[in-house]
Protein backbone atom coordinates (compact mmCIF):
# COMPACT_ATOMS: atom_id res chain seq x y z
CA UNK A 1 245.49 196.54 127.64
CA UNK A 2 248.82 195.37 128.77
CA UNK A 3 247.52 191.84 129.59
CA UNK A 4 245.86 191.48 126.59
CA UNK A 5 249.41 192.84 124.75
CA UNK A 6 251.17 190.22 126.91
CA UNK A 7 248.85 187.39 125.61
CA UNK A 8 249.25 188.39 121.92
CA UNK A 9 252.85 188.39 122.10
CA UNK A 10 253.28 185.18 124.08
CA UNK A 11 251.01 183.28 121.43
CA UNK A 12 253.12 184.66 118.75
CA UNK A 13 256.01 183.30 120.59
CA UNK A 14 254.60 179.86 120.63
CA UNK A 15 252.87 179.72 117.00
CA UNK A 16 256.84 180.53 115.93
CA UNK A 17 258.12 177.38 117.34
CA UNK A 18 258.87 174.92 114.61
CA UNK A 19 257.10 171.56 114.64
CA UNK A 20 258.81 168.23 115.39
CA UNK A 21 259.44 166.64 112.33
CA UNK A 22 258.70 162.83 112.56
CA UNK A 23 261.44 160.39 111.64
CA UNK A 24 261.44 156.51 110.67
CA UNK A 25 259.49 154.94 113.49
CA UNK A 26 258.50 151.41 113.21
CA UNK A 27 255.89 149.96 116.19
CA UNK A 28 254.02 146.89 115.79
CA UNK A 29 252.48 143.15 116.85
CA UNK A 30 254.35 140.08 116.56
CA UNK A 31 252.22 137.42 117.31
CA UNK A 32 253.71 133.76 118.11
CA UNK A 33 257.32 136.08 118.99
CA UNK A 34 259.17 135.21 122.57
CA UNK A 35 259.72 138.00 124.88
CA UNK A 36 263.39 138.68 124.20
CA UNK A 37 263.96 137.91 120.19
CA UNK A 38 265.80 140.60 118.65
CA UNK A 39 264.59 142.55 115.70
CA UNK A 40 267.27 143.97 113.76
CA UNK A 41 266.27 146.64 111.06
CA UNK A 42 268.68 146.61 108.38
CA UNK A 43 269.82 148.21 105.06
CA UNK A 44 271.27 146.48 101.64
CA UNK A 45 274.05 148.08 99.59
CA UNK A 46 274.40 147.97 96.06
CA UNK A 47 276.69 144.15 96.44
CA UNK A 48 273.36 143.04 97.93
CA UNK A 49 274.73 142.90 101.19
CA UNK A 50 272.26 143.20 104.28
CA UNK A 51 273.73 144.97 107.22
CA UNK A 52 271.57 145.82 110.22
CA UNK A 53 271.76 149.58 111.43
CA UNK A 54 269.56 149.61 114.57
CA UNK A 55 267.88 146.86 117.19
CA UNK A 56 265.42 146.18 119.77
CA UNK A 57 263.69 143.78 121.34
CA UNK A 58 260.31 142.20 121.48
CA UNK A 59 258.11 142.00 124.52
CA UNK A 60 254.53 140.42 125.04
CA UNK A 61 255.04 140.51 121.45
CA UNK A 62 255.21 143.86 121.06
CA UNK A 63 258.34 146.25 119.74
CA UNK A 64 258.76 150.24 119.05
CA UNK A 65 261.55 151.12 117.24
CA UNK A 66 262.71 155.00 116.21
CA UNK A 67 265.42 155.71 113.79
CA UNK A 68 267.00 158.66 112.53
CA UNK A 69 265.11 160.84 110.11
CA UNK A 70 265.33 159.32 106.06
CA UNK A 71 266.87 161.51 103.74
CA UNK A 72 266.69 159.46 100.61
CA UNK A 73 264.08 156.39 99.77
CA UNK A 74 265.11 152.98 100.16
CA UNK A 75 263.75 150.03 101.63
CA UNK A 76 264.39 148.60 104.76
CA UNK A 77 264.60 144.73 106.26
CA UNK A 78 263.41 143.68 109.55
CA UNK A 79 265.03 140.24 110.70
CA UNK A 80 265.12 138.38 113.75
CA UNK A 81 267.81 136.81 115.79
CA UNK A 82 266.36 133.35 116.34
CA UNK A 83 263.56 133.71 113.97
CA UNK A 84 263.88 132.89 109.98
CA UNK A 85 262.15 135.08 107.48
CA UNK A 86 261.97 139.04 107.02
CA UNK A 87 259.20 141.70 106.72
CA UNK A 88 260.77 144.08 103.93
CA UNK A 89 259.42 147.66 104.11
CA UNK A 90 259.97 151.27 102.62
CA UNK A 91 262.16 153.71 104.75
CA UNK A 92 260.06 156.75 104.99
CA UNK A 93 259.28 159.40 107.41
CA UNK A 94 256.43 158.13 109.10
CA UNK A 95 254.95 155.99 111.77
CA UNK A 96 254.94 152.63 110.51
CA UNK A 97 252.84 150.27 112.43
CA UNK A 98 253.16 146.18 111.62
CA UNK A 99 251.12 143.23 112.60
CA UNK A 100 252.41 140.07 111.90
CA UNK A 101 252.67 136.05 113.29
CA UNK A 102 255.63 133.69 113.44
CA UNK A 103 255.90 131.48 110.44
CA UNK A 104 253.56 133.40 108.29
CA UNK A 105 255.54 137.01 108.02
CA UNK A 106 254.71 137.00 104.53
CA UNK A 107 251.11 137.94 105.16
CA UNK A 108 252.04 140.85 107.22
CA UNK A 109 250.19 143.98 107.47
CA UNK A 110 251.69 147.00 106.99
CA UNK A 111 250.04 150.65 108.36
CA UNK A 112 250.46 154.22 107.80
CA UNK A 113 253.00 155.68 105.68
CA UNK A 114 251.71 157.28 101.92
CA UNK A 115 255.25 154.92 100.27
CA UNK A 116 254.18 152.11 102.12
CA UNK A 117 250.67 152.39 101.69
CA UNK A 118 251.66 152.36 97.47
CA UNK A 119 254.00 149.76 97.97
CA UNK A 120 251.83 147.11 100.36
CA UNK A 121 249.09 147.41 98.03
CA UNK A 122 251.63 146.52 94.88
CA UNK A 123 253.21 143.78 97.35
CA UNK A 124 249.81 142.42 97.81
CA UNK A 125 248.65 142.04 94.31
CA UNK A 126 252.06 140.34 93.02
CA UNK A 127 252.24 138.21 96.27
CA UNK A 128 248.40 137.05 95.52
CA UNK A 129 249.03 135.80 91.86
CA UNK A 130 252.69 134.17 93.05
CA UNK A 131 250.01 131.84 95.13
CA UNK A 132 248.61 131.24 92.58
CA UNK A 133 252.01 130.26 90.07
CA UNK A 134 252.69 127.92 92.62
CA UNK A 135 249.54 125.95 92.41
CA UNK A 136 249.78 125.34 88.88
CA UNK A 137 253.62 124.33 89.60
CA UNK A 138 251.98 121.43 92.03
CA UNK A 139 249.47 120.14 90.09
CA UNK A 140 251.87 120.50 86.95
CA UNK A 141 254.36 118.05 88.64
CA UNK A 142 251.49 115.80 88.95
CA UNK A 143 250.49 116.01 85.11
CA UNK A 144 253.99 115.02 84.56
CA UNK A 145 254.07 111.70 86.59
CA UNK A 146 250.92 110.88 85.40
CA UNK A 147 251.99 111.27 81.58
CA UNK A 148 248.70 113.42 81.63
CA UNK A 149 250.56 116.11 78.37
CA UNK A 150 246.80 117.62 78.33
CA UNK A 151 246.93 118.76 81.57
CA UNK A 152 250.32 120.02 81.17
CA UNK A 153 249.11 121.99 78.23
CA UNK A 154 246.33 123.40 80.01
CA UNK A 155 248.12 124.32 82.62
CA UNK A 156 250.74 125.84 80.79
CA UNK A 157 248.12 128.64 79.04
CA UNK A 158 246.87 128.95 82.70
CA UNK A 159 250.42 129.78 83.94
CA UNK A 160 251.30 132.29 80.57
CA UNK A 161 248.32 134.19 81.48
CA UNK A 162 249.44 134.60 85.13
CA UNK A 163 252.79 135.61 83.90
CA UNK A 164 251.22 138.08 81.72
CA UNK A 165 249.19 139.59 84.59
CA UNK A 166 252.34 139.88 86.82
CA UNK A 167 253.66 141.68 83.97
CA UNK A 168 250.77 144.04 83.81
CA UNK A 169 250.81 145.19 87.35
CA UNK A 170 254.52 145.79 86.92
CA UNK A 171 253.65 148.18 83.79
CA UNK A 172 250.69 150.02 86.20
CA UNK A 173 253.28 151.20 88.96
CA UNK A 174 256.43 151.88 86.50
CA UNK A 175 254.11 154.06 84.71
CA UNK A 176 251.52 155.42 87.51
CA UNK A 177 254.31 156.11 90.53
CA UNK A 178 256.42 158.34 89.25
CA UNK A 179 256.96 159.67 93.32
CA UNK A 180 257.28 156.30 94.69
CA UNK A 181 260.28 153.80 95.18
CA UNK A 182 257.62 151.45 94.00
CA UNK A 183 258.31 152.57 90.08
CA UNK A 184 262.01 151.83 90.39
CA UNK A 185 260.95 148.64 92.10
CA UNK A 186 258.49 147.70 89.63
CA UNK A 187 261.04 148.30 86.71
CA UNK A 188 263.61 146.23 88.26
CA UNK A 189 261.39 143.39 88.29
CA UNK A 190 260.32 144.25 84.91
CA UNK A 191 264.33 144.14 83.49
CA UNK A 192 264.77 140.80 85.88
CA UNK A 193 261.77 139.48 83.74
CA UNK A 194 263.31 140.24 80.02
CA UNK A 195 259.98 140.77 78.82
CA UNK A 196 260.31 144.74 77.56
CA UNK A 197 263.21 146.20 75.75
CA UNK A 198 265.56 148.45 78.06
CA UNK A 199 264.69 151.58 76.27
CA UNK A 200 260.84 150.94 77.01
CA UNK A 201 261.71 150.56 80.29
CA UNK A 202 263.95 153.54 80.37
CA UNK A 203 261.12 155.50 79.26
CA UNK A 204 259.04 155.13 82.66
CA UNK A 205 262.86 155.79 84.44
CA UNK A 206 263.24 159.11 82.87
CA UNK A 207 259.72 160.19 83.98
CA UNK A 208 260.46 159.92 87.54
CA UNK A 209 260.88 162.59 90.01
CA UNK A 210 264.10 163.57 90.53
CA UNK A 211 264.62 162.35 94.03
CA UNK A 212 263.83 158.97 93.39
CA UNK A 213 266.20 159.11 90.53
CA UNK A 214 268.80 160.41 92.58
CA UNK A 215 268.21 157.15 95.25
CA UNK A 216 270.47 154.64 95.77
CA UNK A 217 267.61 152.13 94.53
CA UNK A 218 267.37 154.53 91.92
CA UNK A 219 270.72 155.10 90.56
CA UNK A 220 271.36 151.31 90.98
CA UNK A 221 268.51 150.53 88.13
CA UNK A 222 269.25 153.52 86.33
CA UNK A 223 272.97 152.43 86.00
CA UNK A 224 271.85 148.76 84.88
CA UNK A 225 269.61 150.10 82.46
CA UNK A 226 272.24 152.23 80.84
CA UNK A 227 274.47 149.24 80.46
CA UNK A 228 271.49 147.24 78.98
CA UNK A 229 270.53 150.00 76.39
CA UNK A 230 274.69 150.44 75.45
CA UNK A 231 275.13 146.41 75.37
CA UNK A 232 271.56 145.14 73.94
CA UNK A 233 271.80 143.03 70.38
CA UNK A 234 268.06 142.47 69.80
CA UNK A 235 266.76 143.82 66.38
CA UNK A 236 266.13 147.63 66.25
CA UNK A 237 268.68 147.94 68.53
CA UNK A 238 271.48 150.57 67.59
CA UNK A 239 275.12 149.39 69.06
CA UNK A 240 276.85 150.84 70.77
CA UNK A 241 280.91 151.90 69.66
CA UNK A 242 283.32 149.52 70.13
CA UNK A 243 286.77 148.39 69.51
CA UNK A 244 289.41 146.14 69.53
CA UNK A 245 293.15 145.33 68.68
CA UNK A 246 293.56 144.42 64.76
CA UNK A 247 296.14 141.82 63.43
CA UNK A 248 299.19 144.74 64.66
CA UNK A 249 297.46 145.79 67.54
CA UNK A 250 296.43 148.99 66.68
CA UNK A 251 292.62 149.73 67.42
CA UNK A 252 289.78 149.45 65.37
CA UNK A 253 286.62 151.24 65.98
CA UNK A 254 283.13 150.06 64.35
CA UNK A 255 282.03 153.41 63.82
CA UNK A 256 284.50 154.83 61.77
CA UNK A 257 284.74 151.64 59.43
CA UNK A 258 280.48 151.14 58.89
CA UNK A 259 279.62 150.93 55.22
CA UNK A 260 275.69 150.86 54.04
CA UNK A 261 275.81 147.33 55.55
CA UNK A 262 278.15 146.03 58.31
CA UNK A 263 278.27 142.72 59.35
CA UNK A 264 279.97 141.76 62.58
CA UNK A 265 281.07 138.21 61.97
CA UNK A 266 282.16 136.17 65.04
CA UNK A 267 284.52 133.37 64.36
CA UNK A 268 287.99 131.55 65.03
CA UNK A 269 290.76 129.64 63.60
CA UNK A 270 289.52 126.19 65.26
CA UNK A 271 285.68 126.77 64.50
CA UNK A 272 285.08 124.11 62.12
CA UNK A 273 281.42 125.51 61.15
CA UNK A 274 283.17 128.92 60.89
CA UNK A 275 285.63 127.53 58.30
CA UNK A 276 282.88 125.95 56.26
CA UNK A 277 280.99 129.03 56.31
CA UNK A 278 283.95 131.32 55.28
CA UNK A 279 284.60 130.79 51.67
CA UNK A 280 280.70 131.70 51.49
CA UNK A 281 281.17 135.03 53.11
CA UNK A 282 284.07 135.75 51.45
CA UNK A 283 282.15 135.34 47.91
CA UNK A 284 279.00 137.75 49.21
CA UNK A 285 281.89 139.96 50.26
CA UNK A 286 283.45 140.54 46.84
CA UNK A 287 279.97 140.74 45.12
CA UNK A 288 278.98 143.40 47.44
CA UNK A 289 281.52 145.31 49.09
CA UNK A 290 281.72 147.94 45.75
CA UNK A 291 277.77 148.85 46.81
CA UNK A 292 278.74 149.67 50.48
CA UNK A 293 279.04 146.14 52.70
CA UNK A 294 281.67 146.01 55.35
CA UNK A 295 282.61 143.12 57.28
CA UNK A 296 284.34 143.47 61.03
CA UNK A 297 285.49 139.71 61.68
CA UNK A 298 286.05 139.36 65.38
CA UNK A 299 287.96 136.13 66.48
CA UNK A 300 287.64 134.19 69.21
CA UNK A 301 291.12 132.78 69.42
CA UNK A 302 293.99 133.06 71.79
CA UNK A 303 296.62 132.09 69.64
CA UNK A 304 297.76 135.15 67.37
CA UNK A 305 299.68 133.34 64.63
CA UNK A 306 296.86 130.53 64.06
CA UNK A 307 294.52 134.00 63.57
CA UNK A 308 296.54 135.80 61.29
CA UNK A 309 297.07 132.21 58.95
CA UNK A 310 293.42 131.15 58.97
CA UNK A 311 292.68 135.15 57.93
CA UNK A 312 295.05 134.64 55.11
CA UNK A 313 294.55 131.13 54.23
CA UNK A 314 289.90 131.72 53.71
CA UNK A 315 290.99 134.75 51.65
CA UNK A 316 289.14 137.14 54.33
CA UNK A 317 290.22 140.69 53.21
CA UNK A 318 288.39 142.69 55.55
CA UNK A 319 288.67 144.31 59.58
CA UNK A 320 289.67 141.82 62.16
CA UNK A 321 289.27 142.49 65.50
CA UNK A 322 290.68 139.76 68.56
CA UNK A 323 291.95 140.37 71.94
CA UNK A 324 292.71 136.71 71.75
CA UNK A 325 290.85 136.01 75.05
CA UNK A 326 288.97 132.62 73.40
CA UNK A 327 285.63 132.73 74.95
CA UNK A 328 286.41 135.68 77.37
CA UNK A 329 286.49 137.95 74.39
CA UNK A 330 285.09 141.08 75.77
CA UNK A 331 283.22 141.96 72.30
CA UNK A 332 281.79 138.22 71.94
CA UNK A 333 280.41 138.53 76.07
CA UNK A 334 278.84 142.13 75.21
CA UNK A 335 277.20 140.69 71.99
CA UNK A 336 276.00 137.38 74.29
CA UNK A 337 277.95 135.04 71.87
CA UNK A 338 277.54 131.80 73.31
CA UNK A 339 278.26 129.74 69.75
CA UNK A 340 280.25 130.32 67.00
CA UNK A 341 279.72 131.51 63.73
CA UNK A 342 277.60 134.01 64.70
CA UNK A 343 276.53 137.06 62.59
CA UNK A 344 275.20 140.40 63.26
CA UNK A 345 273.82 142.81 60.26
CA UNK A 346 274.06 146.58 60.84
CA UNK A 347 272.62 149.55 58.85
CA UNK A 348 274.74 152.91 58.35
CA UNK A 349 274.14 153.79 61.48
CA UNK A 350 275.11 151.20 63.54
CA UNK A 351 271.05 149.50 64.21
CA UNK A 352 271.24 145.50 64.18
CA UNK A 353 268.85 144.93 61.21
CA UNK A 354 269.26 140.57 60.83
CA UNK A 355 271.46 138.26 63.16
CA UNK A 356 272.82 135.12 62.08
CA UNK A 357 272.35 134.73 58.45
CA UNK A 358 274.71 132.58 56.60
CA UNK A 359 274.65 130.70 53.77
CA UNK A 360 272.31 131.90 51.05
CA UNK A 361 270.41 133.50 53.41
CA UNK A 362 273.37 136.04 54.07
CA UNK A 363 273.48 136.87 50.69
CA UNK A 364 269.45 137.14 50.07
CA UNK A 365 269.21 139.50 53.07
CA UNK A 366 272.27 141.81 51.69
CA UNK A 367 271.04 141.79 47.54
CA UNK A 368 267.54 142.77 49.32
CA UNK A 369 269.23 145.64 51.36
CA UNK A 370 271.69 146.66 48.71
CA UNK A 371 269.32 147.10 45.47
């Protein structure tokens, strides 16, 4: 009975012990590699900087690397000394194994891991249509010296539809992963690609677990997205508040100064076009502004006295904003003003409703908003 006590107790003893938790270990196959290259895994900050964190070396084209345990997803890099190209992988803990060949790393395999498993087969399926973009790029150059403008046609619908595919697999994995580094991957492409509206794409951000939020990745995109949504000027989109020094240098706000109709008009003293265009905003503004239109006239000048003449010589009694930066001005680079006159329409609330009217368009647009 003792014995048999004894054996109990010792096999409690040992079920007690914890398990070894398994870090970031990365083993693999180089083929084509020289005994002695060094592989350097490394990690990129938010600058975009790549800075290695741990090393080995390769022998009969082998390598086994262990690093510390991950307590946050990112991605990692693995670069050679001698060797160009990279093998870019997620940092999870796992055994990650790798089989790859000199000169062709970007047809790597990757093994093991549940983050890398989601994010080879995503690699995979962008990397394959990419091919594919390329060859229509080659034979497109061809249509071109040969004057061939069918060809280039055709392969111009070809190439739309591949974009639109790449697109599509971007949408699966920002809306299917919300656990994965993938979905903040996928959206970042997806922003880089201007082809949804940052509150879409903050949509499939907000859904995502917490701890990928929290990420560095994750953060990073979730911080770019925030200043896309405050600083995007498409239609539907609401603006953000703003302000800016007025002819005494006291600041005005938009939001305290929107009627029914604003319209943010983007101008300066040496703008010829902006000059013609004045006397014609000045008349909508008289025949309107007693049924709720507001003009905010910011100026892209630099020198104050020219401002304040050409203000009072076109008759514009309205808000004028100007930090007098000429083409740095702060509100002009948030709106993307590249040319001037240029016109933004806002409802009470602040949403961009028409950009760029003038003439007897302007007016049109404000009678048919004003009846």
């Amino acid at each position: 009975m003792k014995k048999a006590i004894g054996l109990l107790a010792a096999l409690a003893v040992f079920s007690c012990e914890p398990k070894e938790e398994v870090g970031f270990e990365i083993s693999g196959t180089l083929k084509g590699f020289d005994d002695g290259e060094t592989l350097y895994v490394n990690q990129v900050s938010n600058s975009g900087r790549m800075a290695p964190i741990d090393s080995t070396t390769i022998k009969g084209e082998k390598f086994n690397i262990s690093l510390p345990k991950v307590a946050s997803s990112d991605y990692s890099i693995l670069s050679f000394g001698s060797t160009r190209g990279n093998i870019l992988l997620l940092s999870e803990n796992a055994k990650i194994e790798i089989e790859a060949e000199k000169g062709k790393l970007e047809d790597r395999t990757v093994k093991g891991g549940e983050q890398n498993q989601i994010f080879t087969t995503f690699y995979e399926s962008v990397k394959g249509i990419a091919k594919q973009q390329e060859s229509l790029a080659k034979q497109n150059q061809e249509a071109v010296k040969s004057a061939n403008y069918q060809e280039q046609v055709r392969l111009a619908k070809l190439n739309d539809s591949l974009q639109q595919i790449q697109k599509d697999i971007r949408l699966k994995y920002a809306k299917n992963e919300p656990q994965s580094l993938v979905n903040v991957m996928a959206i970042a492409e997806l922003m880089n690609m201007n082809v949804l509206k940052p509150k879409e794409l903050n949509s499939f951000y907000e859904a995502l677990d917490a701890n990928i939020r929290e990420s560095r990745l994750g953060k990073l995109v979730g911080d770019n997205l925030e200043t896309a949504i405050s600083s995007s000027t498409e239609i539907g989109d609401e603006v953000a508040d703003f302000f800016g020094p007025n002819t005494e240098g006291e600041p005005t706000y938009l939001k305290k100064n929107l009627g029914k109709l604003t319209l943010l008009d983007f101008w300066a003293s040496w703008c010829k076009p902006c000059r013609y265009e004045n006397p014609n905003v000045v008349r909508v503004y008289n025949k309107y502004h007693d049924k709720g239109l507001e003009i905010i006239s910011i100026s892209l000048d630099r020198d104050k006295a020219k401002w304040i003449k050409a203000i009072e010589d076109d008759k514009m009694n309205w808000k004028h904003i100007s930090n007098l930066k000429f083409w740095q001005e702060p509100i002009a680079k948030k709106f993307g003003v590249r040319s001037i006159p240029a016109t933004f329409l806002l409802d009470e609330n602040g949403v961009i409703i028409a950009k760029n009217l003038r003439g007897q368009a302007l007016e049109d647009k404000i009678a048919e908003l004003l009846k």
